[in-house]
PDB file of N, CA and C in Angstrom:
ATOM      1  N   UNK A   1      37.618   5.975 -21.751  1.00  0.00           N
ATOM      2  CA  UNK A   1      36.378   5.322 -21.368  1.00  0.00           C
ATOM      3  C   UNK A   1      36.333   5.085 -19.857  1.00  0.00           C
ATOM      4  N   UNK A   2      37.317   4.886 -19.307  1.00  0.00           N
ATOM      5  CA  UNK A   2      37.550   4.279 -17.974  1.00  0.00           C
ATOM      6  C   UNK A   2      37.575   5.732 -16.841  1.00  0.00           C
ATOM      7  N   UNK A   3      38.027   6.759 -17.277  1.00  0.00           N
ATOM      8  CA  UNK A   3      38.149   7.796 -17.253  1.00  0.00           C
ATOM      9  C   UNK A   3      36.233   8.919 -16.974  1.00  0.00           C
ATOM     10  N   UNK A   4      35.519   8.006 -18.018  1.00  0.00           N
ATOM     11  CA  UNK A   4      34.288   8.933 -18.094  1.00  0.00           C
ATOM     12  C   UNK A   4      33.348   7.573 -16.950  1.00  0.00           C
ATOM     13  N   UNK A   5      33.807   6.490 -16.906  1.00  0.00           N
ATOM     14  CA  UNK A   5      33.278   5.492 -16.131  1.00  0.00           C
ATOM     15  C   UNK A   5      33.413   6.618 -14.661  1.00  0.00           C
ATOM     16  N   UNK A   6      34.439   6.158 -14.174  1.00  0.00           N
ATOM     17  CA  UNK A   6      35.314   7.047 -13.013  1.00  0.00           C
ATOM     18  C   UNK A   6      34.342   8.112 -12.593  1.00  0.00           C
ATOM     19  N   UNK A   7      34.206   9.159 -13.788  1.00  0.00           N
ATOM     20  CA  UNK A   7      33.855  10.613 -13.857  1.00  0.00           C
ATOM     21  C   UNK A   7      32.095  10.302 -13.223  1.00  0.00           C
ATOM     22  N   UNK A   8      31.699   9.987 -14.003  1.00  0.00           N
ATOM     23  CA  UNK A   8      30.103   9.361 -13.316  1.00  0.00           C
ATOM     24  C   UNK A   8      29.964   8.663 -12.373  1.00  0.00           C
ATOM     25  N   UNK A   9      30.551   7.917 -11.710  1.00  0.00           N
ATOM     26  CA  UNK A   9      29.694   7.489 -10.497  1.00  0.00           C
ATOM     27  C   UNK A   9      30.740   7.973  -9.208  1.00  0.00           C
ATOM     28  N   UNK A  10      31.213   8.728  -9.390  1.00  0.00           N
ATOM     29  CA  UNK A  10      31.625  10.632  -8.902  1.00  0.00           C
ATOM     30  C   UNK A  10      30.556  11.075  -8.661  1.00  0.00           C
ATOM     31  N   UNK A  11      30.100  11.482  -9.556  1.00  0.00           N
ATOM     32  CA  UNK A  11      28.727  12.595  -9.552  1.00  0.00           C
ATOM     33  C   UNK A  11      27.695  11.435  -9.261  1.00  0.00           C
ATOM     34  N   UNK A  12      27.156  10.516  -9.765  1.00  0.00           N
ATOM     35  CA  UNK A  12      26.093   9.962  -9.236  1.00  0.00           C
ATOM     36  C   UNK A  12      26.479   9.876  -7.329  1.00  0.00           C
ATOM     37  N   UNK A  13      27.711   9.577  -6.860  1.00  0.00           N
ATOM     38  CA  UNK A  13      28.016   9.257  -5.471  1.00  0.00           C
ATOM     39  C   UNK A  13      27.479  10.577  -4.639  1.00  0.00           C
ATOM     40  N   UNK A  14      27.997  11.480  -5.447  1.00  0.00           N
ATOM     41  CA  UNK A  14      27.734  13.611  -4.993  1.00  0.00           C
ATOM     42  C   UNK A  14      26.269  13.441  -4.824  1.00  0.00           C
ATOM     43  N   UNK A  15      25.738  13.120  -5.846  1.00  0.00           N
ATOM     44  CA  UNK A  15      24.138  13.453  -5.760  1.00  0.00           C
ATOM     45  C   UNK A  15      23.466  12.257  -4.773  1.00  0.00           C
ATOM     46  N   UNK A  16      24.127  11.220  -4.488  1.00  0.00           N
ATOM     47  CA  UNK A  16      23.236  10.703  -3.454  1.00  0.00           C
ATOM     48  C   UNK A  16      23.567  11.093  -2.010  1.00  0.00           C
ATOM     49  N   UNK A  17      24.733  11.311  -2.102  1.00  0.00           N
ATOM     50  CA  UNK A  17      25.078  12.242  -0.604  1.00  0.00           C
ATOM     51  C   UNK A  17      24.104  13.357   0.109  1.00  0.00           C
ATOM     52  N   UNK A  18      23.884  14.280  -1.232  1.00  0.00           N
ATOM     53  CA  UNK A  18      23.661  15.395  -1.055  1.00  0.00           C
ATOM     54  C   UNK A  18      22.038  15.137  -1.132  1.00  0.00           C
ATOM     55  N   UNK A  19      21.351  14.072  -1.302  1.00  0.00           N
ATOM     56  CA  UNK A  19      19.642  13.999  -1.654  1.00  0.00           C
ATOM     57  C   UNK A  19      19.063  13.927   0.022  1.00  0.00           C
ATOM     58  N   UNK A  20      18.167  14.683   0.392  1.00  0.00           N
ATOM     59  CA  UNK A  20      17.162  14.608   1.428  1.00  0.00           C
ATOM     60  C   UNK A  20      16.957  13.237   1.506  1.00  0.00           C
ATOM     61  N   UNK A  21      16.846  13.161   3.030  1.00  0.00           N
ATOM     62  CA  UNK A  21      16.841  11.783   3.967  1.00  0.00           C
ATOM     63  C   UNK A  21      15.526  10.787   3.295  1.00  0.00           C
ATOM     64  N   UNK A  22      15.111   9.931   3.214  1.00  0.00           N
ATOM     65  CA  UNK A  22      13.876   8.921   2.412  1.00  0.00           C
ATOM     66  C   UNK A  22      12.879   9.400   3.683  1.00  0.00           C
ATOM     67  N   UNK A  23      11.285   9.983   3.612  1.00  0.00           N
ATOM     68  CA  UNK A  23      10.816   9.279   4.891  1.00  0.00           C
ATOM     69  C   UNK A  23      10.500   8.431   4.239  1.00  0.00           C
ATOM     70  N   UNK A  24      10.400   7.295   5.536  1.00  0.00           N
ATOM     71  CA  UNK A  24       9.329   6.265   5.853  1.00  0.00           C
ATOM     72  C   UNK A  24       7.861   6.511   5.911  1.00  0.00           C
ATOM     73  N   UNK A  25       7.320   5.733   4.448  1.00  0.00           N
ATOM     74  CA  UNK A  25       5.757   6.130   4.670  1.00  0.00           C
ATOM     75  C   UNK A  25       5.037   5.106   5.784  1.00  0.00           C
ATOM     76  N   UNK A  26       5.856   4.476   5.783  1.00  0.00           N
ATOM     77  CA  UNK A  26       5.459   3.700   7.833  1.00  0.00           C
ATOM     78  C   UNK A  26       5.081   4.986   8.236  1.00  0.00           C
ATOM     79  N   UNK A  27       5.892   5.267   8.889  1.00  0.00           N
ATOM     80  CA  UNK A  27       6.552   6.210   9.939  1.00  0.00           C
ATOM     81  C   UNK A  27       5.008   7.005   9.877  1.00  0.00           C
ATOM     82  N   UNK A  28       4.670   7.325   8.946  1.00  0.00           N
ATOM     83  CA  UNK A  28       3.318   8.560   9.146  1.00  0.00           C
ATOM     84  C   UNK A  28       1.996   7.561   9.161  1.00  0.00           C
ATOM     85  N   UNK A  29       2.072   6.160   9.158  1.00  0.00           N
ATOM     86  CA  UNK A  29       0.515   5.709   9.148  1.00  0.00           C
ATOM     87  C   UNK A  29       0.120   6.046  11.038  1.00  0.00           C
ATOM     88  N   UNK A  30      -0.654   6.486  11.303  1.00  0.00           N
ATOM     89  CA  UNK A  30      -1.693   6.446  12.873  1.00  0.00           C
ATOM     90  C   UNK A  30      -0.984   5.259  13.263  1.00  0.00           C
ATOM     91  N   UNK A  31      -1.183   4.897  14.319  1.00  0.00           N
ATOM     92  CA  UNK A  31      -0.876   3.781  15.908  1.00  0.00           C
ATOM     93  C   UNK A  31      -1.933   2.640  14.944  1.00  0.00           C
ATOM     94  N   UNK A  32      -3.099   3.384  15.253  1.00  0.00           N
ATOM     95  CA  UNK A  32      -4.208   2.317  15.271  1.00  0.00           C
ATOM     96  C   UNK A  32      -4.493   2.396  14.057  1.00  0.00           C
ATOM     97  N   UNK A  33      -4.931   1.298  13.659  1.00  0.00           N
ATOM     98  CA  UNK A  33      -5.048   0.620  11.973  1.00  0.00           C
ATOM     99  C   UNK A  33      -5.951  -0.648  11.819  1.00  0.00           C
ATOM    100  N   UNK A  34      -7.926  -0.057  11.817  1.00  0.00           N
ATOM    101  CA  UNK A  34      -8.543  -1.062  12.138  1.00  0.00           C
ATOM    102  C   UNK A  34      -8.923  -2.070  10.687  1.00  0.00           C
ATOM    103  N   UNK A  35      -9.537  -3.038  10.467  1.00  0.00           N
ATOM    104  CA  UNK A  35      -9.209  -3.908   9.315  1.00  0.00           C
ATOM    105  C   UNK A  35     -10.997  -3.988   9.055  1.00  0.00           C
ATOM    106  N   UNK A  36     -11.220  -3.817   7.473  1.00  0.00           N
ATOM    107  CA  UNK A  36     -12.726  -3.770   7.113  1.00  0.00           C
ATOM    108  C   UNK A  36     -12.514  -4.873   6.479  1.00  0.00           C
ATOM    109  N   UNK A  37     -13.178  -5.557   6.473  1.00  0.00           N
ATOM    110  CA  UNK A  37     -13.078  -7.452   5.528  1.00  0.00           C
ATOM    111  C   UNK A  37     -14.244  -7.045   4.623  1.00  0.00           C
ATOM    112  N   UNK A  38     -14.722  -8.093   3.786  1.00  0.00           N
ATOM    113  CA  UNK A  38     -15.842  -7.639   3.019  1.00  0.00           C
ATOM    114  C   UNK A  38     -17.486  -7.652   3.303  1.00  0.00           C
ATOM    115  N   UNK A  39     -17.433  -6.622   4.047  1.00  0.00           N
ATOM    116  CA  UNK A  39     -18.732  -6.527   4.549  1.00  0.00           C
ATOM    117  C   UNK A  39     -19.466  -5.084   4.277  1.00  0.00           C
ATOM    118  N   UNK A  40     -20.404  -4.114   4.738  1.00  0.00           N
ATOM    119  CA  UNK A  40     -21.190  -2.949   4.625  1.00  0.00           C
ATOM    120  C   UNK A  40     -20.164  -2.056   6.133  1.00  0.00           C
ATOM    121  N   UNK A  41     -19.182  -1.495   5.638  1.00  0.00           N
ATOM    122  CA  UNK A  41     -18.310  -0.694   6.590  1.00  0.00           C
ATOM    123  C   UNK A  41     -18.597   0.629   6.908  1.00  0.00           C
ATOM    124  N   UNK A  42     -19.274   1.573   7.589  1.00  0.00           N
ATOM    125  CA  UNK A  42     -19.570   2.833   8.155  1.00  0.00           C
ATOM    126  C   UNK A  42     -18.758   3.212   9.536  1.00  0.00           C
ATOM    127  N   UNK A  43     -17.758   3.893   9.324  1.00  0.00           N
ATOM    128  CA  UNK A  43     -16.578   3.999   9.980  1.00  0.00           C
ATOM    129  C   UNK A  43     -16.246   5.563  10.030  1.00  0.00           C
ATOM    130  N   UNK A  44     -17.386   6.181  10.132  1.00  0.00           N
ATOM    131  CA  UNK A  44     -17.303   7.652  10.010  1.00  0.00           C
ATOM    132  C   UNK A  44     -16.908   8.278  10.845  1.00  0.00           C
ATOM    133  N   UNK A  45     -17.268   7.343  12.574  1.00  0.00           N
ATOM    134  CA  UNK A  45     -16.825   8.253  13.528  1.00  0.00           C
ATOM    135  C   UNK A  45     -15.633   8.335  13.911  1.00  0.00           C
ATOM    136  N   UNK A  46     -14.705   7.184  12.924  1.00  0.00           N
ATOM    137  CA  UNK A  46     -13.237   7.436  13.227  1.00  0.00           C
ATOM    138  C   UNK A  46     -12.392   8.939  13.370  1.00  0.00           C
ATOM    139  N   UNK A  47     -11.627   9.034  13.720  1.00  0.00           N
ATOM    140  CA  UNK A  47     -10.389  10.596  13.754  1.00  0.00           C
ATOM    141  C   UNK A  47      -9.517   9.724  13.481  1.00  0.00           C
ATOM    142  N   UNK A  48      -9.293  10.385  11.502  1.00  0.00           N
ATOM    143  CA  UNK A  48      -8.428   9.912  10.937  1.00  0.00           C
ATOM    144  C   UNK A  48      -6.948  10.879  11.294  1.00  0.00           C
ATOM    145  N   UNK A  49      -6.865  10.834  12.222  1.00  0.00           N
ATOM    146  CA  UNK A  49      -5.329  12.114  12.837  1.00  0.00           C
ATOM    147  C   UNK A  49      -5.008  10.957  13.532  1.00  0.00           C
ATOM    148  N   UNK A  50      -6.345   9.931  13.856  1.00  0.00           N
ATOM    149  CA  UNK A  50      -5.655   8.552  15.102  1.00  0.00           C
ATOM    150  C   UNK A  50      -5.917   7.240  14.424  1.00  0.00           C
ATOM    151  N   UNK A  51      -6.496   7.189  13.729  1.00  0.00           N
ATOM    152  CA  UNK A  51      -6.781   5.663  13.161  1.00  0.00           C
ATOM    153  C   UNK A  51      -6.720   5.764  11.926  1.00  0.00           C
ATOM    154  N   UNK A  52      -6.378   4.911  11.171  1.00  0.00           N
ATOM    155  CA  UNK A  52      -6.388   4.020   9.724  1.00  0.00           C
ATOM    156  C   UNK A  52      -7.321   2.986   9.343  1.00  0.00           C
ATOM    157  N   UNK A  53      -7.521   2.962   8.371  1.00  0.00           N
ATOM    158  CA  UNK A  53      -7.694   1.804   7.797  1.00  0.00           C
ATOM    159  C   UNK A  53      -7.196   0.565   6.790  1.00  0.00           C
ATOM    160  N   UNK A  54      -7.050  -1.032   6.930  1.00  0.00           N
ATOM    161  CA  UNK A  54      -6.683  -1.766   6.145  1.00  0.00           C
ATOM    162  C   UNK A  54      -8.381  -1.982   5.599  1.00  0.00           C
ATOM    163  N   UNK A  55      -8.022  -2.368   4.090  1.00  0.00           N
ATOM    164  CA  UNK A  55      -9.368  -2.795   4.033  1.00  0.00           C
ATOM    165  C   UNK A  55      -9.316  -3.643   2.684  1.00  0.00           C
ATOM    166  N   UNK A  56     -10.666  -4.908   2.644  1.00  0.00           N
ATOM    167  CA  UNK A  56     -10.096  -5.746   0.706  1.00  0.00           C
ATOM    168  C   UNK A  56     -10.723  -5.388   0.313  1.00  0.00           C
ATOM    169  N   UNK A  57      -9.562  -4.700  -1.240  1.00  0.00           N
ATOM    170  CA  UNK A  57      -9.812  -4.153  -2.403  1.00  0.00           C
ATOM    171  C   UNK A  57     -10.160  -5.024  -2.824  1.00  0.00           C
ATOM    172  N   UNK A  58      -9.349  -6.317  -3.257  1.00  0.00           N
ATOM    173  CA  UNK A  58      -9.830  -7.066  -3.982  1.00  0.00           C
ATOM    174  C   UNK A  58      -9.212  -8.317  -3.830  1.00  0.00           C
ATOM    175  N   UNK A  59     -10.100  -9.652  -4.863  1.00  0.00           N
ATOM    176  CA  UNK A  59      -9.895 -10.929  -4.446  1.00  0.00           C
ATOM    177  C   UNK A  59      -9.016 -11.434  -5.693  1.00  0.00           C
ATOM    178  N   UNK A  60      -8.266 -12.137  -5.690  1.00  0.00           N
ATOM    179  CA  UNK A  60      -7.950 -13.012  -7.107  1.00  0.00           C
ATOM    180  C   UNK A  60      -8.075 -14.318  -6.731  1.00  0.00           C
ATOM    181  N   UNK A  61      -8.581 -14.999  -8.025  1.00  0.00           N
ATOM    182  CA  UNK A  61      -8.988 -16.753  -7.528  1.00  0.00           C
ATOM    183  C   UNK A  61      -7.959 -17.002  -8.537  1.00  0.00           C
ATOM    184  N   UNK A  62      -6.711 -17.778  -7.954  1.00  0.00           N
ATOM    185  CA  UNK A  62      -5.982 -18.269  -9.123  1.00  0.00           C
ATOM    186  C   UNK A  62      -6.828 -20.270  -9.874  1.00  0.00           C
ATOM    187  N   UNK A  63      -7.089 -20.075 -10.797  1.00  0.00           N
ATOM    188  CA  UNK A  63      -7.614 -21.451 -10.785  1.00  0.00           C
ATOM    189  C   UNK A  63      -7.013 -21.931 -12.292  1.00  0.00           C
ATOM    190  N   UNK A  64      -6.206 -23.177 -12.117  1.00  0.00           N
ATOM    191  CA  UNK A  64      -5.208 -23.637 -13.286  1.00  0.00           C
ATOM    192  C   UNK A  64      -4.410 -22.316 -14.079  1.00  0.00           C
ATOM    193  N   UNK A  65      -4.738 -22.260 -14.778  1.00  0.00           N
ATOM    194  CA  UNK A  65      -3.759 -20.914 -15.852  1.00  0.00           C
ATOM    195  C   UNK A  65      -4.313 -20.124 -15.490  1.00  0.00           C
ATOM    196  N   UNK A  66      -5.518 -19.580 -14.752  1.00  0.00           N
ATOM    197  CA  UNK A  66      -6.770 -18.666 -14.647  1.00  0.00           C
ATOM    198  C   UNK A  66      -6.345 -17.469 -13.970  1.00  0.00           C
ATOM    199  N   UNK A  67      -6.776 -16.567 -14.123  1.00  0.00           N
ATOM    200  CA  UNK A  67      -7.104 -15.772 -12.798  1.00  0.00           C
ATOM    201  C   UNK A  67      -8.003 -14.629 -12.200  1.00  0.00           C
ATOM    202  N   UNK A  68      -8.844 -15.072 -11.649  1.00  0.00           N
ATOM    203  CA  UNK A  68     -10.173 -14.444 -12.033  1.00  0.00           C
ATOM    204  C   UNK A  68     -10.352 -13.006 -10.868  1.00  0.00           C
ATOM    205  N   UNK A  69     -10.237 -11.612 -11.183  1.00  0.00           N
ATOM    206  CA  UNK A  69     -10.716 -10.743 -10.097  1.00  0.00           C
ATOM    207  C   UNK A  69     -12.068 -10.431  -9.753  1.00  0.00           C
ATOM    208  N   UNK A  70     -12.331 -10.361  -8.598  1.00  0.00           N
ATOM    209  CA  UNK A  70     -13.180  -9.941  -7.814  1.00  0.00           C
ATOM    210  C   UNK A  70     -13.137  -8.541  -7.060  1.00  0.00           C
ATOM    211  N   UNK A  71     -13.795  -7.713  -7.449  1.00  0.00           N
ATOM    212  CA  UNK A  71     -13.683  -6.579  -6.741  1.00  0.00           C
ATOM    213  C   UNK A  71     -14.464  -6.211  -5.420  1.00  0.00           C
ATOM    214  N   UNK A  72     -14.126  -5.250  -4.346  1.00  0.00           N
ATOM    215  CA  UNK A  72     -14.755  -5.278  -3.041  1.00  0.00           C
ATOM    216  C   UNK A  72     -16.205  -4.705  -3.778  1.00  0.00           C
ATOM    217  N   UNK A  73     -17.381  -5.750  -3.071  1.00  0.00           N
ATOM    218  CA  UNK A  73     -18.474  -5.644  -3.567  1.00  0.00           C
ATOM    219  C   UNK A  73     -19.033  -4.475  -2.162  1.00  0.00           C
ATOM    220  N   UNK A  74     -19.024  -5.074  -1.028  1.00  0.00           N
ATOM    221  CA  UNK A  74     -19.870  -3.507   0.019  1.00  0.00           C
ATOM    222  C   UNK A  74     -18.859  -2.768   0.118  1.00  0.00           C
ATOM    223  N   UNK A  75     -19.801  -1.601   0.080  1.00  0.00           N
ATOM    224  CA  UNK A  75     -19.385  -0.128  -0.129  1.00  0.00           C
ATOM    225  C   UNK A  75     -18.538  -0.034   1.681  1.00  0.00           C
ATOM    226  N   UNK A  76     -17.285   1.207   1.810  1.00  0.00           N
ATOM    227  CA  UNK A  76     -16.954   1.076   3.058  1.00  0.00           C
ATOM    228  C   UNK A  76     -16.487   2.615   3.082  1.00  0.00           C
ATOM    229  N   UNK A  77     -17.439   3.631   4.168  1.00  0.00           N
ATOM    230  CA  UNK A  77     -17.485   4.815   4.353  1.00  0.00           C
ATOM    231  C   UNK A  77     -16.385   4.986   5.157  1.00  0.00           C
ATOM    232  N   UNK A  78     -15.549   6.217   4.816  1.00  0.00           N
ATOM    233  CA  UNK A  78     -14.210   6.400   6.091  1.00  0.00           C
ATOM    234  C   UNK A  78     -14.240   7.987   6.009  1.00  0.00           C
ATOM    235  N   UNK A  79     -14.358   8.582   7.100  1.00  0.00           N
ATOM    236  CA  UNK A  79     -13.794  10.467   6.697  1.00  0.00           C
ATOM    237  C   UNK A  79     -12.859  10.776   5.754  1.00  0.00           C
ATOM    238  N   UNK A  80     -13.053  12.026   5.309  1.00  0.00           N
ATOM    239  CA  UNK A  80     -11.607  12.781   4.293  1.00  0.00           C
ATOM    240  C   UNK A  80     -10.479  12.400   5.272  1.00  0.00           C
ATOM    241  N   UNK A  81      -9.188  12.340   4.353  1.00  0.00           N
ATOM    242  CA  UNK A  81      -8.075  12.311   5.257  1.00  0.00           C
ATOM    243  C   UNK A  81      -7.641  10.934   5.657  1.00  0.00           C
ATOM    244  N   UNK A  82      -8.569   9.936   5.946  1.00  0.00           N
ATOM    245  CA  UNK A  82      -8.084   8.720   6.462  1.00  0.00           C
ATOM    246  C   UNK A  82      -7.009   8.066   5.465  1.00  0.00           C
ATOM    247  N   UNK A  83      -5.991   7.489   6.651  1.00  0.00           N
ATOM    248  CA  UNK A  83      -4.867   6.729   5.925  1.00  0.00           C
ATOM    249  C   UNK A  83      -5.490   5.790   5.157  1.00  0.00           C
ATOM    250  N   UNK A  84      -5.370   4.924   4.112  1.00  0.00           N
ATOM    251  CA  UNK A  84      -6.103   3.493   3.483  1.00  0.00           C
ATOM    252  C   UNK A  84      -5.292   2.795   3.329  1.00  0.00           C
ATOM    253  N   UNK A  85      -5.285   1.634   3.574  1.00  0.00           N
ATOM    254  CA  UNK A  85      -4.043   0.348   2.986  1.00  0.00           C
ATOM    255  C   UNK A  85      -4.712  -0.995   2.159  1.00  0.00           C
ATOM    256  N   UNK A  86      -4.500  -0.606   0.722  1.00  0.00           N
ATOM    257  CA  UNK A  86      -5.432  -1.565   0.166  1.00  0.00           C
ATOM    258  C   UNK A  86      -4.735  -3.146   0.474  1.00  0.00           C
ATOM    259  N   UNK A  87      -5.929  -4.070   0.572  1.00  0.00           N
ATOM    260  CA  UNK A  87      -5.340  -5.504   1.039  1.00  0.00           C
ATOM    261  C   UNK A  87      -5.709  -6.244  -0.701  1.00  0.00           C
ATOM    262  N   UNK A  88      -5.097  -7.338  -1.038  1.00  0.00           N
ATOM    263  CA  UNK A  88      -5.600  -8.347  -1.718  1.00  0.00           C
ATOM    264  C   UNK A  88      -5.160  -9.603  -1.343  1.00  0.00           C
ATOM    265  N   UNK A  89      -6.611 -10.214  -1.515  1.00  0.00           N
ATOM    266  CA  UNK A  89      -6.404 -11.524  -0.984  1.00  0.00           C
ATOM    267  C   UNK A  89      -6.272 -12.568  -2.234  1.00  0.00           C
ATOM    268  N   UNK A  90      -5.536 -13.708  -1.877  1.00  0.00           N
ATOM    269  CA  UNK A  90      -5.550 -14.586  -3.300  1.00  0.00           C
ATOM    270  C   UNK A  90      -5.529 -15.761  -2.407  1.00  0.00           C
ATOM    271  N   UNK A  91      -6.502 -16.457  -3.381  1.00  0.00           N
ATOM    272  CA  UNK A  91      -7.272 -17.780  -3.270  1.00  0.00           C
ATOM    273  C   UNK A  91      -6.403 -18.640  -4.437  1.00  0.00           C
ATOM    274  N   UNK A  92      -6.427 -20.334  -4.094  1.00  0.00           N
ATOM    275  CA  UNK A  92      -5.264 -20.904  -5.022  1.00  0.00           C
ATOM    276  C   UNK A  92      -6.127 -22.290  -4.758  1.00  0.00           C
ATOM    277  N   UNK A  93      -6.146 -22.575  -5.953  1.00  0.00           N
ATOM    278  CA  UNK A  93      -6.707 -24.175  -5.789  1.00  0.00           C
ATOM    279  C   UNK A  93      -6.310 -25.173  -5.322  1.00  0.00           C
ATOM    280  N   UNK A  94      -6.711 -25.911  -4.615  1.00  0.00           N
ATOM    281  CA  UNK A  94      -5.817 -27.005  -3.508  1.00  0.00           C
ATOM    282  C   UNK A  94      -6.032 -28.227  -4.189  1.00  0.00           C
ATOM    283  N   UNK A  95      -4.987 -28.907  -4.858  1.00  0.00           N
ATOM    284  CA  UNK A  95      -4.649 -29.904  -5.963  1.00  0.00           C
ATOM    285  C   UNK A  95      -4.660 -31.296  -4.313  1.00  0.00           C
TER     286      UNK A  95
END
């Protein structure tokens, strides 16, 4: 038993040696990374090769046991290609 213990994390050690480097999906978002809050967003003339976007998907209201979603109500236009970073915001009742 101790023997097939041994024997496996051998080979699991081999195969992480030998696995291609992780990228960083950092590493590939654009410099610039402008932020759409919930409003009517037309952001077409961006060059998504240079800018990103953060933008809220969505809201949660935590209220007692509750938790109620809200989804981004205005629509927010961005070119093909643009990076996206969905945000959620959470709201909490102040006792």
């Amino acid at each position: 038993m101790l023997i097939a213990i041994v024997a496996l994390g051998a080979i699991a050690s081999e195969a992480l040696a030998n696995r291609p480097p992780r990228i960083d999906r950092l590493s590939r978002l654009p410099r610039l990374i402008l932020w759409a809050w919930e409003r009517r967003e037309n952001l077409t003339f961006i060059d998504p090769s240079e800018t990103g976007v953060t933008y809220l998907a969505r809201t949660l209201e935590l209220k007692g046991d509750s938790v109620i979603v809200r989804p981004r109500f205005q629509p927010l236009t961005v070119p093909p290609r643009t990076a996206l970073i969905a945000v959620v915001r959470i709201e909490a009742e102040r006792r």
